[in-house]
N, C-alpha and C. Protein backbone atom coordinates (compact mmCIF):
# COMPACT_ATOMS: atom_id res chain seq x y z
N UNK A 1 56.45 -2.93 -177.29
CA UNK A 1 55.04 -2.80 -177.54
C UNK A 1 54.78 -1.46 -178.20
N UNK A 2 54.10 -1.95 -179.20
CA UNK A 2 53.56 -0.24 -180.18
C UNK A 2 52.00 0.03 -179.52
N UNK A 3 51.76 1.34 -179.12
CA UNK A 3 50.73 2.03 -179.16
C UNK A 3 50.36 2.70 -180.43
N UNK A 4 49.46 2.90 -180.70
CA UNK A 4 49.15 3.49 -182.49
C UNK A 4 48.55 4.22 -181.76
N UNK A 5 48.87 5.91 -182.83
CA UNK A 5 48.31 7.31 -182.67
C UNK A 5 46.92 6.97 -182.22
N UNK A 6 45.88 6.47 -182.31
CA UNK A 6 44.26 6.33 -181.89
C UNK A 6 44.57 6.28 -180.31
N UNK A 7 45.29 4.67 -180.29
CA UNK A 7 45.24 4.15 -178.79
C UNK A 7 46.11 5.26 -178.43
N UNK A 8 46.94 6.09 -178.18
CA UNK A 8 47.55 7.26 -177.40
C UNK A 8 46.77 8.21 -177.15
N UNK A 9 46.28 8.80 -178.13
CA UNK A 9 45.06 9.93 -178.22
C UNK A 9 44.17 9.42 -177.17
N UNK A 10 43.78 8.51 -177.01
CA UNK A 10 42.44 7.80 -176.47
C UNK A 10 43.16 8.02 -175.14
N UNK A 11 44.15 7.75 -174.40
CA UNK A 11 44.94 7.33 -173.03
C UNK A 11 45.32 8.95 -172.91
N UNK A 12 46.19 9.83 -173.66
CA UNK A 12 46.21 11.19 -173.23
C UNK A 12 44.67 11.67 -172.63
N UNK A 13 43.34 11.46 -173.82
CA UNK A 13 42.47 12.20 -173.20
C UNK A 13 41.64 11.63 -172.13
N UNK A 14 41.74 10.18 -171.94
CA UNK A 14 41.42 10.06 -170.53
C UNK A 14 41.89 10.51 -169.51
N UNK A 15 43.21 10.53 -169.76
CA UNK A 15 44.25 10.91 -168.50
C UNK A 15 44.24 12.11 -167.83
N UNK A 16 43.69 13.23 -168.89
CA UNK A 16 43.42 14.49 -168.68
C UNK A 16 41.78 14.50 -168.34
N UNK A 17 40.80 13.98 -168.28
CA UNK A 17 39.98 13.87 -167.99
C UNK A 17 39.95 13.54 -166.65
N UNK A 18 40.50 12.52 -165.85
CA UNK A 18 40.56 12.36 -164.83
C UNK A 18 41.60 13.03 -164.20
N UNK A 19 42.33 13.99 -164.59
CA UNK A 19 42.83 14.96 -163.95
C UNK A 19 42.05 16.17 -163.44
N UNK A 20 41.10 16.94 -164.50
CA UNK A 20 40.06 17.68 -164.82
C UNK A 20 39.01 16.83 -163.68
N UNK A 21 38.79 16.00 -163.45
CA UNK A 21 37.83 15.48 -162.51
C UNK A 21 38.47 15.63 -161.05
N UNK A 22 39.62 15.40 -160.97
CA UNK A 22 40.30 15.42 -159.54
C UNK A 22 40.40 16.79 -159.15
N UNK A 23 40.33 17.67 -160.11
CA UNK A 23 40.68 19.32 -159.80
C UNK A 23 39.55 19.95 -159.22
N UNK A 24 38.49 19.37 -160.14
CA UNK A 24 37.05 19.85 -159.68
C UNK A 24 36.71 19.50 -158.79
N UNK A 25 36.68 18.14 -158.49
CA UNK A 25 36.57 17.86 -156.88
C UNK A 25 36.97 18.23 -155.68
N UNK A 26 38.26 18.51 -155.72
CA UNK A 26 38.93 19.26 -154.84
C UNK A 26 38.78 20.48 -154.32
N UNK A 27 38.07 20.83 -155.53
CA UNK A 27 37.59 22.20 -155.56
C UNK A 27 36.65 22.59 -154.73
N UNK A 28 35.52 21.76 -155.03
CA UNK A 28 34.59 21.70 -154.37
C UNK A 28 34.15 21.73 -153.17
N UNK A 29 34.86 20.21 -152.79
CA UNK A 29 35.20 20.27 -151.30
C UNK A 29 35.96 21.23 -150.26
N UNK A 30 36.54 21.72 -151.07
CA UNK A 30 37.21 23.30 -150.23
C UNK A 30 36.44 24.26 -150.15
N UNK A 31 35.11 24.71 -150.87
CA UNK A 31 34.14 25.43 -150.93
C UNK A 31 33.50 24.71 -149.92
N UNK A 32 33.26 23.87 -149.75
CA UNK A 32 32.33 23.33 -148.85
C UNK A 32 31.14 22.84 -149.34
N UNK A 33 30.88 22.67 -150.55
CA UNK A 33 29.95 22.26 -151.18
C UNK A 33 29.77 20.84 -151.53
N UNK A 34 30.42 19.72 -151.22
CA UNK A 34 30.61 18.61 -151.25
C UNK A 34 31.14 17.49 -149.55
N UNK A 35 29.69 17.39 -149.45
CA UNK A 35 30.03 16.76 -147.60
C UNK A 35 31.52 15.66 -147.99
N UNK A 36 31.85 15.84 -146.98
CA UNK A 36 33.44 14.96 -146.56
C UNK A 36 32.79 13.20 -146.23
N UNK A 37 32.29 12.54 -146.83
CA UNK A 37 32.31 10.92 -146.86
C UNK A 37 33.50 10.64 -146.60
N UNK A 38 34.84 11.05 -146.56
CA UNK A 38 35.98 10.36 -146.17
C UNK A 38 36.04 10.10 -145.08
N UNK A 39 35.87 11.06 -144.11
CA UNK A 39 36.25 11.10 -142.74
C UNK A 39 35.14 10.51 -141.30
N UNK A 40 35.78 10.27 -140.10
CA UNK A 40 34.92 9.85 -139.32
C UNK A 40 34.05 10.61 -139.07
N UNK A 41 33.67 12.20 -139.53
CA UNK A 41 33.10 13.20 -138.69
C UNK A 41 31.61 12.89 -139.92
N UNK A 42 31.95 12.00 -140.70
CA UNK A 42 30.39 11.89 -141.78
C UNK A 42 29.09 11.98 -141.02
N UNK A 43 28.07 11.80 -141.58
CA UNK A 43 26.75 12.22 -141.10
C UNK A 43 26.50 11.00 -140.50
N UNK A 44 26.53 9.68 -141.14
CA UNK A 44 26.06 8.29 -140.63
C UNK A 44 26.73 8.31 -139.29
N UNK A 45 27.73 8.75 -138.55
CA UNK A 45 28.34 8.32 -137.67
C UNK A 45 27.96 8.83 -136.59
N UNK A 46 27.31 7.95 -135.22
CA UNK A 46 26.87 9.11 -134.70
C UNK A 46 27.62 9.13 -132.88
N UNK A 47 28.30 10.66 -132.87
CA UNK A 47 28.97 10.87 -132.37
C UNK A 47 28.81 11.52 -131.20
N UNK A 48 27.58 11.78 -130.71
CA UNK A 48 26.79 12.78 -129.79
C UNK A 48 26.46 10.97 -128.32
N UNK A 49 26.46 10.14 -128.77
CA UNK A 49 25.97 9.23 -128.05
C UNK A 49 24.56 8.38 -128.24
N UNK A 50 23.69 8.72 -127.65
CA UNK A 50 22.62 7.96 -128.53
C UNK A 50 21.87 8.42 -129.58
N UNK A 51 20.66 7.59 -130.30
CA UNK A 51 20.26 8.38 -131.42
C UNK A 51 19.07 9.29 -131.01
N UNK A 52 18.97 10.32 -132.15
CA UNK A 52 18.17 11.10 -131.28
C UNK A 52 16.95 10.81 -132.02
N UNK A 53 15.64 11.37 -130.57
CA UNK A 53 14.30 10.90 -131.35
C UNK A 53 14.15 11.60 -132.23
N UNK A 54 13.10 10.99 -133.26
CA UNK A 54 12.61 11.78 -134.26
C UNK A 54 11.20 12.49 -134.07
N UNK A 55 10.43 13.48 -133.78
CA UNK A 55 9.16 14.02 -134.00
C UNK A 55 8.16 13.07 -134.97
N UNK A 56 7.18 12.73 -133.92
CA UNK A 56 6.00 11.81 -134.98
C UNK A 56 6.39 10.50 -134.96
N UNK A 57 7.89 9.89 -134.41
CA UNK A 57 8.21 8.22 -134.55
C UNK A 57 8.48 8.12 -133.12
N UNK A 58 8.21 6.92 -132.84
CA UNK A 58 8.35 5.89 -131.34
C UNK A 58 9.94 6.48 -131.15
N UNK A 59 10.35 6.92 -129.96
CA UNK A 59 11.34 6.85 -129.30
C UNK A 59 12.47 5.84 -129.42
N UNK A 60 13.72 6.10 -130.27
CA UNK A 60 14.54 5.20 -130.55
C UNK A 60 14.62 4.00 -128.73
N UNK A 61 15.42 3.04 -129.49
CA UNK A 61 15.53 2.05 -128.64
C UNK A 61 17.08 2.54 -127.28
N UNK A 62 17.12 2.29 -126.50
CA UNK A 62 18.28 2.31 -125.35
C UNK A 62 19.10 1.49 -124.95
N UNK A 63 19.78 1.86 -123.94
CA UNK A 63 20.65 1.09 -122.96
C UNK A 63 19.40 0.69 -121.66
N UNK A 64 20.09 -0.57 -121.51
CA UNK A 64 19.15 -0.77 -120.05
C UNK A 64 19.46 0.17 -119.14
N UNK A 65 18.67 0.49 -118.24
CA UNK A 65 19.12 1.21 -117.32
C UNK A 65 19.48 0.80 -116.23
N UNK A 66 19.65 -0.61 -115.79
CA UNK A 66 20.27 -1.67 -114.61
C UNK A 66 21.81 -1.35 -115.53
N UNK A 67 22.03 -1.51 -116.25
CA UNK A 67 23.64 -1.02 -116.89
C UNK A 67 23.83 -0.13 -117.71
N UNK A 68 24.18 1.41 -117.10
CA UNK A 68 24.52 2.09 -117.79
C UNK A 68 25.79 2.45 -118.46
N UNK A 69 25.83 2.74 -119.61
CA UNK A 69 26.97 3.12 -120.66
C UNK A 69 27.74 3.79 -120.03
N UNK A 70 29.40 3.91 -120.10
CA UNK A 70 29.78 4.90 -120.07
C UNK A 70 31.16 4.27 -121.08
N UNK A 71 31.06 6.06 -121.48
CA UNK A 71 32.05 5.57 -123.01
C UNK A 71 33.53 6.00 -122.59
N UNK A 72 33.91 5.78 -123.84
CA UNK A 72 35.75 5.77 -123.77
C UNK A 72 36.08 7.54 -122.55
N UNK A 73 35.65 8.20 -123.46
CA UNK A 73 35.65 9.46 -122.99
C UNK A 73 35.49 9.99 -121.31
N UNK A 74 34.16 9.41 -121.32
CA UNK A 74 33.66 9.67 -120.04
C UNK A 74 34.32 9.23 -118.96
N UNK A 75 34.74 7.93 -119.09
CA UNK A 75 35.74 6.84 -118.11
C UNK A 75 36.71 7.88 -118.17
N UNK A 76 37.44 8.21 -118.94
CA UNK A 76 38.48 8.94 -118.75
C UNK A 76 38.39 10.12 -117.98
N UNK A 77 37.61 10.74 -117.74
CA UNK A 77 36.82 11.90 -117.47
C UNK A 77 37.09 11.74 -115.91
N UNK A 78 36.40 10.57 -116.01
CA UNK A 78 35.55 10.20 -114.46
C UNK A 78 36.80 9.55 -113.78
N UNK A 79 37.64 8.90 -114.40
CA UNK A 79 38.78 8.16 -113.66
C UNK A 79 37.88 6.37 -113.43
N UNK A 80 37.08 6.08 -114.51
CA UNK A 80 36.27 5.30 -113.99
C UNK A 80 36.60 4.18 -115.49
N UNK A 81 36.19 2.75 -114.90
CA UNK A 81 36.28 1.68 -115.94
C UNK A 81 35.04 2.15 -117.33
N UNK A 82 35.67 2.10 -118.46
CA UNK A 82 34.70 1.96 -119.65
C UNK A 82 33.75 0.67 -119.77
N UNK A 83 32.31 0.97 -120.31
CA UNK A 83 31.09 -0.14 -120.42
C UNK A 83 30.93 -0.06 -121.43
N UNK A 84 30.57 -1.52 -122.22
CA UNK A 84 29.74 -1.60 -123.61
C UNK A 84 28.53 -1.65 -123.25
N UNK A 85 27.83 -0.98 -124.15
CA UNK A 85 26.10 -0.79 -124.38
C UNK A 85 25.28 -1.95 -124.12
N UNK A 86 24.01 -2.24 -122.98
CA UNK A 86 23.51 -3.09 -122.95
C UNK A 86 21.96 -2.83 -123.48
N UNK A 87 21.57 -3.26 -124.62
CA UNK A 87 20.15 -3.10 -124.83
C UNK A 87 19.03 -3.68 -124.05
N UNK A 88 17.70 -2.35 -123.89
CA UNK A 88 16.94 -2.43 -123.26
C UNK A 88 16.37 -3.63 -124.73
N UNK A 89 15.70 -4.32 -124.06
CA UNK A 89 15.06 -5.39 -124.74
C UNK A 89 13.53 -5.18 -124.66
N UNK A 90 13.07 -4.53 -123.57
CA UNK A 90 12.06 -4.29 -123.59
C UNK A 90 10.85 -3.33 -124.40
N UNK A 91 12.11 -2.82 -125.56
CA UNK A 91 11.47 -1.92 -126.72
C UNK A 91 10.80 -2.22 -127.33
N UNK A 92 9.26 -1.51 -127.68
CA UNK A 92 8.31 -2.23 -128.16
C UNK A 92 8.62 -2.36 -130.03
N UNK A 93 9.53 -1.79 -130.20
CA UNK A 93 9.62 -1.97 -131.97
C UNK A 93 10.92 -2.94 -132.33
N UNK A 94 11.42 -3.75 -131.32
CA UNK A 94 12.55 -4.60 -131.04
C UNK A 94 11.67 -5.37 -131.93
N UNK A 95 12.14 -5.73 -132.91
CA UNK A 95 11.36 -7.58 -133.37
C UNK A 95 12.07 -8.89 -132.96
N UNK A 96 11.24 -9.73 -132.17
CA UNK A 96 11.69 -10.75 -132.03
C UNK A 96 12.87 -11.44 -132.90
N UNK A 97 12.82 -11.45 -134.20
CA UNK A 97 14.07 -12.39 -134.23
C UNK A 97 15.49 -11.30 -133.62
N UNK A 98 15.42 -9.81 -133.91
CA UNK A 98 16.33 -9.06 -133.68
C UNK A 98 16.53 -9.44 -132.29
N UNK A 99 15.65 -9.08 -131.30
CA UNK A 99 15.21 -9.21 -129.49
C UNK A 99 16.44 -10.36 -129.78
N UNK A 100 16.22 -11.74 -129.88
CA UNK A 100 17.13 -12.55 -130.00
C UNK A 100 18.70 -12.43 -129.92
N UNK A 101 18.97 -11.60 -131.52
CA UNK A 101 20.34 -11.20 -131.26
C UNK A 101 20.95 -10.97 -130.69
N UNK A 102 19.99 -9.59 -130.22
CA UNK A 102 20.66 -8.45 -129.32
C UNK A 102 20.62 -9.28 -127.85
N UNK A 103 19.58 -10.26 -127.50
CA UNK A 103 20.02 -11.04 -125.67
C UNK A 103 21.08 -11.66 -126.22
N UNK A 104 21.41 -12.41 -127.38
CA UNK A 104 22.72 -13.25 -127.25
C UNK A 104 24.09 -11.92 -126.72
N UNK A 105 24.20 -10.64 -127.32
CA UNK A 105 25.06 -9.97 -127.66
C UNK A 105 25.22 -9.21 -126.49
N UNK A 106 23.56 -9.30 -125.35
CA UNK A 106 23.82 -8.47 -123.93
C UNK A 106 24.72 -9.47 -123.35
N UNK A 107 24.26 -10.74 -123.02
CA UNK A 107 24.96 -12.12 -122.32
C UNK A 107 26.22 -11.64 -122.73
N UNK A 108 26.68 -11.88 -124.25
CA UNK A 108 28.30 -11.79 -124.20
C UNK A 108 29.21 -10.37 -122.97
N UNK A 109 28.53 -9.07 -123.53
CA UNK A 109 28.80 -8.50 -122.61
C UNK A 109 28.88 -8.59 -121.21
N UNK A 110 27.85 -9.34 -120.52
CA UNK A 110 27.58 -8.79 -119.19
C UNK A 110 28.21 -10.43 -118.80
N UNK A 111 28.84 -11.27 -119.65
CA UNK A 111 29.35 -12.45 -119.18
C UNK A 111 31.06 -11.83 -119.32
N UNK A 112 31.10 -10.89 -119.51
CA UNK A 112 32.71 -10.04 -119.77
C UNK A 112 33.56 -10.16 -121.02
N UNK A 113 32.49 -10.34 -121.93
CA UNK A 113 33.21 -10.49 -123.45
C UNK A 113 32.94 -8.85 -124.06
N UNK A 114 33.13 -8.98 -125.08
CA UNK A 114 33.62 -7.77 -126.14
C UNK A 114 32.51 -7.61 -126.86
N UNK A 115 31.34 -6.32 -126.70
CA UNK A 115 30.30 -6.23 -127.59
C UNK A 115 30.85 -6.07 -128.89
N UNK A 116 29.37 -6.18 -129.87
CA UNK A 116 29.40 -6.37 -131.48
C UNK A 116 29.54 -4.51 -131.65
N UNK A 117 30.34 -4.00 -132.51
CA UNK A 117 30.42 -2.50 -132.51
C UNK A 117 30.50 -2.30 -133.96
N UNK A 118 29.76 -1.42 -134.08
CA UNK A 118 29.54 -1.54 -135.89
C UNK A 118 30.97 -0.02 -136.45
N UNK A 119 32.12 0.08 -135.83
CA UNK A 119 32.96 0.62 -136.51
C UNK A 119 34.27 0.29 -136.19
């Protein structure tokens, strides 16, 4: 297979372009100027336990409090069995078709199945 001088030229200077792009990036992120999306420690992930309220909005939604959470960590902690999250249902910004879901998804739990875990 022949490449002609154009099509080479064209593939060298991409190639170096996305080299020049990988350098800068790297760069960046070592400055600290570019948040880490790779890793579990990202912003979406939230790692503190529940979400926290916001000032001026309704109080995020909970765990029931007839079953309380306790996470991987804590069990370990405590010497105690780990719990999946049971939603309070009784949240007034729950919308019914959601309310729905989430009783099918308490039942699975509290019937001794494996909650829905979004990671």
């Amino acid at each position: 297979m022949r490449i002609s001088t154009s099509g080479l030229s064209v593939l060298v200077a991409v190639t170096l372009a996305g080299l020049v792009c990988i350098a800068a990036s790297t760069q960046l992120v070592a400055q600290g100027t570019v948040p880490d999306f790779s890793s579990g420690l990202a912003g979406w992930v939230n790692l503190g336990g529940d979400f926290q309220p916001v000032a001026g909005a309704p109080e995020p939604s909970r765990n029931n409090p007839a079953y309380p959470y306790v996470s991987n960590q804590a069990a370990r902690a405590r010497g105690i069995q780990p719990t999946f999250r049971v939603a309070d249902l009784t949240h007034p910004n729950i919308k019914p078709w959601a309310k729905e879901i989430m009783k099918r998804e308490n039942d699975k739990v509290l019937a001794g199945g494996i909650a829905y875990t979004p990671r």
